[in-house]
Protein backbone atom coordinates (compact mmCIF):
# COMPACT_ATOMS: atom_id res chain seq x y z
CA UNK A 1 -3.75 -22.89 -60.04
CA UNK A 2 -3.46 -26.71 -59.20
CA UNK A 3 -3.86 -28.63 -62.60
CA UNK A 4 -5.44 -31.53 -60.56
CA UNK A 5 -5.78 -34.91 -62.57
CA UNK A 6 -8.15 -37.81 -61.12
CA UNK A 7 -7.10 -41.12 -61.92
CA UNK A 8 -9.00 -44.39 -62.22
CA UNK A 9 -7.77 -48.22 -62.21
CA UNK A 10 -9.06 -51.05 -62.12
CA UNK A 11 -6.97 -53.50 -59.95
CA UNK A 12 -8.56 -57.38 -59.60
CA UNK A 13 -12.20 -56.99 -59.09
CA UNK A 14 -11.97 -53.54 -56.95
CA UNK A 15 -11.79 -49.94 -58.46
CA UNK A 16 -9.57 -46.92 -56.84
CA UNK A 17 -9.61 -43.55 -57.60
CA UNK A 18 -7.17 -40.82 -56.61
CA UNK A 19 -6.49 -36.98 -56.85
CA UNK A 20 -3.12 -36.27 -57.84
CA UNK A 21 -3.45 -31.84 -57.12
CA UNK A 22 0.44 -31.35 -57.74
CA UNK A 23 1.03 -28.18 -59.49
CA UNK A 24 2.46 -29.08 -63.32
CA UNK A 25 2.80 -25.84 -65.43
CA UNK A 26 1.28 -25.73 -68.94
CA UNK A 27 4.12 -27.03 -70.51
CA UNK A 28 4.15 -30.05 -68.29
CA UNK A 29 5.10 -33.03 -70.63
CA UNK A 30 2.82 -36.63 -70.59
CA UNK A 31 5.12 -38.40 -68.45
CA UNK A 32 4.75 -36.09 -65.82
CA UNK A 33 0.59 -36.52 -66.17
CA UNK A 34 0.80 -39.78 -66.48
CA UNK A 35 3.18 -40.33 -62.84
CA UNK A 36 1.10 -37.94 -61.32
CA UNK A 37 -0.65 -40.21 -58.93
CA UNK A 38 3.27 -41.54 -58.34
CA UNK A 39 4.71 -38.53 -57.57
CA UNK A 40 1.89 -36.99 -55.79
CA UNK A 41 2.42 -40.27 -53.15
CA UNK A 42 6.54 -38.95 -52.97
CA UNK A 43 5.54 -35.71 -52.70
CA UNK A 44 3.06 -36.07 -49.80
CA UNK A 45 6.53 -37.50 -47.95
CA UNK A 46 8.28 -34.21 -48.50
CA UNK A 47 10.36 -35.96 -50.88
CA UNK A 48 11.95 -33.83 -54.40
CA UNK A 49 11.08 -36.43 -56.93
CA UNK A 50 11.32 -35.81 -60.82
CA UNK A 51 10.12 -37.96 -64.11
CA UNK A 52 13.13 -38.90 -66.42
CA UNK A 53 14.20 -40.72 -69.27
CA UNK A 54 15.61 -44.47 -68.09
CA UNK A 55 17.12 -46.81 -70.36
CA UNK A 56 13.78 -46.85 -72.72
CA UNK A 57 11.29 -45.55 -70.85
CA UNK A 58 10.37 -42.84 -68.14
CA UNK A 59 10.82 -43.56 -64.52
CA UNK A 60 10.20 -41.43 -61.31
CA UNK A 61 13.13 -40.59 -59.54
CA UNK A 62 13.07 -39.37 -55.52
CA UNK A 63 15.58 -38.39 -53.38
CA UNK A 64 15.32 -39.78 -49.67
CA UNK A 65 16.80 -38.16 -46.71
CA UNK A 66 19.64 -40.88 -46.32
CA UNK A 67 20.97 -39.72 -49.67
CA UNK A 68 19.82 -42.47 -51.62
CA UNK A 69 17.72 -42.43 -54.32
CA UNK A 70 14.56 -44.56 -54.97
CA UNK A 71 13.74 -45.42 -58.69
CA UNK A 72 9.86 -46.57 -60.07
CA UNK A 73 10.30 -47.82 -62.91
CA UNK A 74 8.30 -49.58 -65.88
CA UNK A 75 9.86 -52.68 -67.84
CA UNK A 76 12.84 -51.11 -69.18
CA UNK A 77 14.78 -54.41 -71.43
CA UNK A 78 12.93 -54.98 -73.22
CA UNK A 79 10.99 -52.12 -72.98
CA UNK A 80 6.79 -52.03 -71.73
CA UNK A 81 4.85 -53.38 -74.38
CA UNK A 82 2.11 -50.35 -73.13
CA UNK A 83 3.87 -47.54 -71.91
CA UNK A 84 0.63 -45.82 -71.15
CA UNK A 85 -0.03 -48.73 -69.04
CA UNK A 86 2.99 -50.69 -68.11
CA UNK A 87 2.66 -54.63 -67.51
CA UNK A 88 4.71 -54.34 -64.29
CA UNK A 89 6.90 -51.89 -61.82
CA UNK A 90 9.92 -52.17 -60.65
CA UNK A 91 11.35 -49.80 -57.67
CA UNK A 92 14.78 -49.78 -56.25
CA UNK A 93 16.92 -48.00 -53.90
CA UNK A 94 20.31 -46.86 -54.10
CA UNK A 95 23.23 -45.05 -53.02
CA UNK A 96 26.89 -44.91 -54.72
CA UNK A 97 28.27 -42.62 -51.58
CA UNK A 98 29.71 -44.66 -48.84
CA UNK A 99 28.39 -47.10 -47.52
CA UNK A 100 26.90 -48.51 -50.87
CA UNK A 101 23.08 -48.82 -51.14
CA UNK A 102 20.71 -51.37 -53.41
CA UNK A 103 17.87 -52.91 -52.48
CA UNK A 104 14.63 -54.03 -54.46
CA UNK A 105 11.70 -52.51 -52.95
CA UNK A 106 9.49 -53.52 -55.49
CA UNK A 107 9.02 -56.02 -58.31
CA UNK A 108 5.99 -57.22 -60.26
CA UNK A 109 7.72 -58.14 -62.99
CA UNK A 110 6.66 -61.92 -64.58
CA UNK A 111 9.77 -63.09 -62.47
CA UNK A 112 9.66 -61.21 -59.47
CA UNK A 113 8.43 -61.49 -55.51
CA UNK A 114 4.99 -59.38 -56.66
CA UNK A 115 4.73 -60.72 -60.05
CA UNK A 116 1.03 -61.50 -59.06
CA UNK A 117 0.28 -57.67 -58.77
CA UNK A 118 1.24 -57.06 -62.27
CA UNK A 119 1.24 -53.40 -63.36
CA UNK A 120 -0.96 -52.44 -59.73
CA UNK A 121 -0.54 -49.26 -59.18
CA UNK A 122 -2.51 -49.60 -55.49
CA UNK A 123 0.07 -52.39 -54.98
CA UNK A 124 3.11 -50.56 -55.92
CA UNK A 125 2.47 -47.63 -54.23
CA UNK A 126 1.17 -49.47 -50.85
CA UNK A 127 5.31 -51.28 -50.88
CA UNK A 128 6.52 -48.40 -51.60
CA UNK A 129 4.61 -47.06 -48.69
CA UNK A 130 5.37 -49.40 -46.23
CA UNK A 131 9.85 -48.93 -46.89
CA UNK A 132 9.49 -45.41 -46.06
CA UNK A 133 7.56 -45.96 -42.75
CA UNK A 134 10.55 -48.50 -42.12
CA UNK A 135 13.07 -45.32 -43.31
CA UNK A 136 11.67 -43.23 -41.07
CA UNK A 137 10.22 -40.47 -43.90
CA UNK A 138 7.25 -38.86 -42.42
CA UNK A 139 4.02 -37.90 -43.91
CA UNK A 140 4.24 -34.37 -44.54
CA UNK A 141 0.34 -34.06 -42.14
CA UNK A 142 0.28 -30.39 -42.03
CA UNK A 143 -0.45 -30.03 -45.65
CA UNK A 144 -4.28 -28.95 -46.30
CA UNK A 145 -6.20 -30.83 -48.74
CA UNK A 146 -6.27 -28.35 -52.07
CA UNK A 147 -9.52 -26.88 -53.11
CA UNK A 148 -9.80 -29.18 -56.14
CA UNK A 149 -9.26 -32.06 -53.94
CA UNK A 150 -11.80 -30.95 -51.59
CA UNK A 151 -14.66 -30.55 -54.59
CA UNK A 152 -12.98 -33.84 -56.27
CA UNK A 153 -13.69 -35.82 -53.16
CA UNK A 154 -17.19 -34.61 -52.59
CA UNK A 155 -18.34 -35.92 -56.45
CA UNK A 156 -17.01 -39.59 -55.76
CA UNK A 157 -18.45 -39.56 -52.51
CA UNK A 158 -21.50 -38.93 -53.87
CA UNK A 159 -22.02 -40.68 -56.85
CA UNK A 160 -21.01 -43.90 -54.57
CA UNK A 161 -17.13 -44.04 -53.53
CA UNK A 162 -15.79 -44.88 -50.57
CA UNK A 163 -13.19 -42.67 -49.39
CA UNK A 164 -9.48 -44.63 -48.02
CA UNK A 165 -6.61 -43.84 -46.73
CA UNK A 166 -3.20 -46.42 -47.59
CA UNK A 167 -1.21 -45.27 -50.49
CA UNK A 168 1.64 -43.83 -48.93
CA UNK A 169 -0.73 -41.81 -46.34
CA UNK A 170 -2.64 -40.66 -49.84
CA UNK A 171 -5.95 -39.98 -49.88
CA UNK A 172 -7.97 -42.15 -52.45
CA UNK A 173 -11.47 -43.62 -53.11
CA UNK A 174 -12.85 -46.94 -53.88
CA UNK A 175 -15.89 -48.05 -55.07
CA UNK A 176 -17.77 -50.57 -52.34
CA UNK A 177 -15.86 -53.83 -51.51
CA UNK A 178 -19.61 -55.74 -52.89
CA UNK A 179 -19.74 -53.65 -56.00
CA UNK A 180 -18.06 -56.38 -58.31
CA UNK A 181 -20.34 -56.54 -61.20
CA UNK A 182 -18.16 -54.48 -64.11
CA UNK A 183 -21.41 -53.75 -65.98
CA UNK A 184 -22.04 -51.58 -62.55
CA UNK A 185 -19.02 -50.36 -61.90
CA UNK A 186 -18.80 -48.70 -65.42
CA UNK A 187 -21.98 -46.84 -64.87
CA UNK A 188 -20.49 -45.37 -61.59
CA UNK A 189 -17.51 -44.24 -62.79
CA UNK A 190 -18.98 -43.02 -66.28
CA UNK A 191 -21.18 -40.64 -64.06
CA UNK A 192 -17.90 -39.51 -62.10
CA UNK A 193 -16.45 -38.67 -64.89
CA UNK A 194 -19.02 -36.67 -66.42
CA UNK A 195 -19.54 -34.63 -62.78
CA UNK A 196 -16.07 -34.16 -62.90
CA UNK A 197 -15.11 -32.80 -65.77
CA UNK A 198 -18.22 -30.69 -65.95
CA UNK A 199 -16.19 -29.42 -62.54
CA UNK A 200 -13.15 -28.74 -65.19
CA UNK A 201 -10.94 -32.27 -63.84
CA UNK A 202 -8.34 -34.01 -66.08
CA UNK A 203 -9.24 -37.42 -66.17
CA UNK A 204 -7.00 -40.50 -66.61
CA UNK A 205 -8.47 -44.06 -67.13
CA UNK A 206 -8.43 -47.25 -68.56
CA UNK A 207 -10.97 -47.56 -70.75
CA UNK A 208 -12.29 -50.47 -69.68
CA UNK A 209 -14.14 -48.80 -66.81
CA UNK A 210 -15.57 -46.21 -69.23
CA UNK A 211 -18.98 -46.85 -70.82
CA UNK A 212 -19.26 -44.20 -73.77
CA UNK A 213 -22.76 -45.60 -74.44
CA UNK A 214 -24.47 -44.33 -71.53
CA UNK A 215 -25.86 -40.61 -71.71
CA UNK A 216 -24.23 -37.72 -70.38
CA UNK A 217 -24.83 -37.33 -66.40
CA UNK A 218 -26.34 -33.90 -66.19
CA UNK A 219 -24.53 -31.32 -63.75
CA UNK A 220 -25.44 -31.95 -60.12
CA UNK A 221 -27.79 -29.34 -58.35
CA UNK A 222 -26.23 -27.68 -55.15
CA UNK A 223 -26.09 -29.49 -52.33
CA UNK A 224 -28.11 -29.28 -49.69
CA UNK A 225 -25.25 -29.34 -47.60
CA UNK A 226 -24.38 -26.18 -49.45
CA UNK A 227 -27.26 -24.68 -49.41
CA UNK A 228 -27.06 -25.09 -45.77
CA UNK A 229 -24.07 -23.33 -46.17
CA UNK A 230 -25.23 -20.38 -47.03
CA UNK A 231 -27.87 -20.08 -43.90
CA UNK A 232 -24.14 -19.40 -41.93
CA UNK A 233 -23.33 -16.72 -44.23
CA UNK A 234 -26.60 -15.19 -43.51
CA UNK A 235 -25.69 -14.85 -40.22
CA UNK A 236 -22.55 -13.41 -40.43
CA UNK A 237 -24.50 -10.29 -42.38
CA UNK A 238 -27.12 -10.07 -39.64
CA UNK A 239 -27.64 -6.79 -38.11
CA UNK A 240 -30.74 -7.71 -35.59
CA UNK A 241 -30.86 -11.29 -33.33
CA UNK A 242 -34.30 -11.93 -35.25
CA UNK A 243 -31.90 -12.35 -38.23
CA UNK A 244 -29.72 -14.49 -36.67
CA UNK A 245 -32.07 -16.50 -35.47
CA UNK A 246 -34.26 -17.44 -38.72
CA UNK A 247 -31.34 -20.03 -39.46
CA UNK A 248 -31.79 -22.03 -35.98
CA UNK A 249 -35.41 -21.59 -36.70
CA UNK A 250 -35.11 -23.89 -39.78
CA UNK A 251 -33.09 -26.06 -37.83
CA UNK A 252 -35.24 -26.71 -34.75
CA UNK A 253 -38.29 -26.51 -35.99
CA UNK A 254 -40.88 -28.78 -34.68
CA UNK A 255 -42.03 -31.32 -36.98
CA UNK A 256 -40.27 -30.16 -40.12
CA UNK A 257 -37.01 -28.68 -39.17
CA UNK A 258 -33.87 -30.10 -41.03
CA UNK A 259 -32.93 -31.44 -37.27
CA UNK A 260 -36.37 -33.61 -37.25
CA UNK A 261 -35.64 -35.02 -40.88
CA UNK A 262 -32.42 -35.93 -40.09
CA UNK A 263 -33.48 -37.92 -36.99
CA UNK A 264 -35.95 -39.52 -39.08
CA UNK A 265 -33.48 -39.67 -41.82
CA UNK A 266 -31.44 -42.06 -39.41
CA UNK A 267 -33.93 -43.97 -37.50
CA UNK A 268 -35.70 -45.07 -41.10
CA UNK A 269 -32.03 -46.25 -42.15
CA UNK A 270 -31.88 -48.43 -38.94
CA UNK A 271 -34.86 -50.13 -39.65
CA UNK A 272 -34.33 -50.22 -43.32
CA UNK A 273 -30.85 -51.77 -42.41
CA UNK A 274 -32.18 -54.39 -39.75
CA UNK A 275 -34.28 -55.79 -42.06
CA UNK A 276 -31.49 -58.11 -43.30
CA UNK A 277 -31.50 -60.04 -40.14
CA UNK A 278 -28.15 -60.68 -39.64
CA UNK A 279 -26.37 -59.93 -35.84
CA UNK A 280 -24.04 -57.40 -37.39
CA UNK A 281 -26.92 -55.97 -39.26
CA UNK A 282 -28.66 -55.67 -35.51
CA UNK A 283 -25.73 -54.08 -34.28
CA UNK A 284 -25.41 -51.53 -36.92
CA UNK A 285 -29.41 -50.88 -36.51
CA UNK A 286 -28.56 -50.16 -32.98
CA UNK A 287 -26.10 -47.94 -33.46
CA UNK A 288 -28.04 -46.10 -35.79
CA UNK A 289 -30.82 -45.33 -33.27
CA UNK A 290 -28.57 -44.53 -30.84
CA UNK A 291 -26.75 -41.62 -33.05
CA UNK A 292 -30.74 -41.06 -33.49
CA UNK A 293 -31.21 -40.62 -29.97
CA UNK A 294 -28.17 -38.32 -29.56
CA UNK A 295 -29.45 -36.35 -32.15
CA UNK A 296 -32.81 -35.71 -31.00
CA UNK A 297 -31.68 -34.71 -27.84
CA UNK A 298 -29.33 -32.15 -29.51
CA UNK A 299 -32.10 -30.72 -31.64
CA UNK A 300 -34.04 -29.94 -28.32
CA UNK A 301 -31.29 -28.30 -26.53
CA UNK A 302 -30.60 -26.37 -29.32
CA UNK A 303 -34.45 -25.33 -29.32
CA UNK A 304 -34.51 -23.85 -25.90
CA UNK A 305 -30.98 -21.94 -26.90
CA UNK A 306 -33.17 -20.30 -30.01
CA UNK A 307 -36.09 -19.49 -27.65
CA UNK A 308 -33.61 -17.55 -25.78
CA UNK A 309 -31.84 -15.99 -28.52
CA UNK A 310 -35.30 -14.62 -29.70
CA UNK A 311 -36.42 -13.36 -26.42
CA UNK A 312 -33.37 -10.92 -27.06
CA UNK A 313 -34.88 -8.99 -30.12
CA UNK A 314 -32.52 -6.23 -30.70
CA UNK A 315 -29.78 -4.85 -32.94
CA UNK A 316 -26.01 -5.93 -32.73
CA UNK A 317 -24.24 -3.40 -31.16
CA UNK A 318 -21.34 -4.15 -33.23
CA UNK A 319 -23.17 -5.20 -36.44
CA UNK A 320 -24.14 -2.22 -38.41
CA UNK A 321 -25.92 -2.82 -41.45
CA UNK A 322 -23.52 -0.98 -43.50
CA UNK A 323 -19.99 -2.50 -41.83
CA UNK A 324 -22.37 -5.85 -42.62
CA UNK A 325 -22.62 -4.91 -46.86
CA UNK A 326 -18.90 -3.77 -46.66
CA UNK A 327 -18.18 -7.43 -45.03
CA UNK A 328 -19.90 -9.55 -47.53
CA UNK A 329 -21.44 -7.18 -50.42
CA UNK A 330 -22.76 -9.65 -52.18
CA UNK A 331 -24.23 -11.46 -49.35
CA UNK A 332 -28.37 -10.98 -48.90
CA UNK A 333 -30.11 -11.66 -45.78
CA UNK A 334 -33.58 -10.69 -46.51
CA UNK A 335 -35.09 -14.02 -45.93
CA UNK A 336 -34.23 -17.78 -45.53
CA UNK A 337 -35.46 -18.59 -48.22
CA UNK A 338 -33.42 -16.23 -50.76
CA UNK A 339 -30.16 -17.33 -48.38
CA UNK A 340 -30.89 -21.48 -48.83
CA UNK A 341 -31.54 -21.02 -52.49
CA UNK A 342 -28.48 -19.24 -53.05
CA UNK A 343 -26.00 -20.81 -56.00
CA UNK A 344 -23.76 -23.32 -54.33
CA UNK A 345 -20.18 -21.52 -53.98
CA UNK A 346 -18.42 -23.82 -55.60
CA UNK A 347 -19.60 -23.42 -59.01
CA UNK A 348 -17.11 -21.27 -60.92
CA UNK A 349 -14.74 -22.22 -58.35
CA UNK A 350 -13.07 -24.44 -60.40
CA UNK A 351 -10.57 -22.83 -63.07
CA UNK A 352 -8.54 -25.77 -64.23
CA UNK A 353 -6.21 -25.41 -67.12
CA UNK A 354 -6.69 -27.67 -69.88
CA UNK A 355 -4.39 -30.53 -70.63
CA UNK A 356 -1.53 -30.14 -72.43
CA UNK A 357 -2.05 -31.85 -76.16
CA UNK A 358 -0.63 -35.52 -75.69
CA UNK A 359 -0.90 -38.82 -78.09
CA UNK A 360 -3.69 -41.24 -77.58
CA UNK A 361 -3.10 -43.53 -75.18
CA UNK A 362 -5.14 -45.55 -73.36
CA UNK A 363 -4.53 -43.78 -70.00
CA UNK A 364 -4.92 -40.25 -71.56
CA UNK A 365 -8.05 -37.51 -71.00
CA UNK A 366 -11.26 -39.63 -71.97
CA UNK A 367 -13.35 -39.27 -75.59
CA UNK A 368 -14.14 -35.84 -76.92
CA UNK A 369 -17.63 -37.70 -77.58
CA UNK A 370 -18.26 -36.76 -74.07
CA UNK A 371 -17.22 -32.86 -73.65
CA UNK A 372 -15.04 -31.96 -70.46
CA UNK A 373 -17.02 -28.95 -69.85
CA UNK A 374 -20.24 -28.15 -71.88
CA UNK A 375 -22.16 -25.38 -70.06
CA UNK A 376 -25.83 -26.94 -68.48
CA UNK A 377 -24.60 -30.42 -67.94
């Protein structure tokens, strides 16, 4: 099982989140935690990277295609002040094999090219990015977002992150470009972090963007995306076309169907949104009604597909009701209502082994005053 960490940083007046999902077994040592959002980056390339001791401090290590190395590494002499949380970064390339390489990629350090990014991680990993485009080292695209990346991304995106793609082709989330007020900020990512570790998450974060004060977010309700869900499971257990077509029924139904409330859904948003007056406000207004439009017409096409699925009334002739329990046993399809209420499937999904124990560091899992995983949050 993945022991996924999400990590939180605070760089200028913007906030990023990412899912580092890299597999670490129990016995995986702090350094390794704490790089995992570097190594994750590497990793996505394809590239073997490992954490190691430098000259007085841990750095991450990769080996590129060319046969040179590249080195991240905190201030080394004299050594970061905050390991947890080093001032600056440092990366390098190089290759002692014919022909010689060295090359600064990187360096934030007080005297350096990025000095003004400081100890950015965003920053660091964005250059480091960037030279292995130039290198020719290829995303590795084929590789399917984990499970616990999946259910990680869903919580930020709903408590108010905006999901990204830049750091080396990583996936990451930011809170909204406006939302600069740190008073605000706090209060979003304090309810992240509740959600996720109630989901069984390792967290990492400065605690700066951690308000302890506020009470506990209680665990989120299903979905009703997953609730939804389970209306296509229903189907896959029916046995009759009347079956079947209770879940299109909900869909299309006139007036109230979950088609009709997301039309109106939309077209309130648009003129919700116009109301600011602006000409990109307009714009966005109108293309709001248009998706509107598109969707309505949809919906009614859909309609006149259920009408003649329901003119069929009869039994599958490959469906039997017992090859349907021996498919999905625990599955019931005795009304829509019983099928939309249904658990969401992700809870319990989750199995996430704890972290190992570590010292206290700023950068380390957050307060035991707010429990990683108490049962009814």
């Amino acid at each position: 099982m993945h022991n996924a960490l999400i990590t939180f940083e605070q760089d200028g007046s913007r906030v990023h989140a990412w899912i580092s999902a890299s597999s670490y077994s129990p016995a995986a040592s702090e350094q390794e935690y704490r790089y995992a959002p570097l190594t994750a980056t590497l990793r996505q390339r394809g590239l073997e990277c490992t954490v190691e001791w430098g000259l007085s401090g841990y750095i991450v290590n990769a080996e590129l295609p060319d046969g040179s190395s590249l080195i991240i590494s905190p201030p080394q002499e004299p050594p970061s002040e905050h390991p947890e949380s080093p001032e600056s970064w440092i990366v390098t390339r190089h290759r002692t094999a014919a022909p010689a390489v060295y090359e600064v990629v990187y360096d934030s350090e007080p005297d350096g090219p990025d000095a003004r990014h400081g100890g950015s991680v965003p920053h660091l990993l964005t250059a480091v990015a960037a030279r292995l485009d130039r290198l020719g080292v290829p995303l590795c695209l084929e590789q399917e977002r984990s499970v616990e990346e999946r259910v990680a991304g869903r919580v930020l995106y709903r408590v108010g992150f905006v999901p990204a793609v830049e750091f080396g082709g990583a996936d990451y989330y930011r809170l909204p470009s406006a939302m600069t007020d740190p008073a605000e900020q706090r209060r979003v990512v304090t309810r992240a972090v509740d959600l996720l570790q109630a989901e069984g998450f390792r967290i990492a974060s400065d605690p700066a963007l951690f308000d302890p004060a506020l009470p506990p977010a209680l665990s989120h309700e299903p979905s009703l995306g997953d609730r939804l869900g389970h209306l296509a499971r229903s189907v896959k257990t029916a046995t009759h076309t009347s079956k079947a077509v209770a879940p299109l029924s909900e869909l299309t139904a006139p007036g109230d169907g979950v088609l009709q409330r997301v039309v109106e859904i939309v077209d309130t948003t648009a003129d919700w949104w116009e109301g600011f007056g602006n000409i990109a406000d307009h714009r966005v207004a109108e293309r709001l009604r248009l998706i509107a439009t598109d969707l309505d017409s949809c919906a009614a096409e859909l309609r006149e597909v259920r009408h003649v699925m329901a003119d069929r009334h009869t039994v599958h002739p490959n469906k039997t009701q017992a090859q349907a329990n021996r498919d999905f046993p625990s599955a019931s399809a005795s009304s829509r209502v019983s099928a939309a209420l249904t658990p969401s499937p992700s809870a319990g999904q989750l199995a996430v082994p704890a972290a190992p124990p570590t010292e206290a560091s700023a950068r380390t899992v957050l307060p035991s005053a707010r429990p990683s995983s108490a049962p009814g949050r």
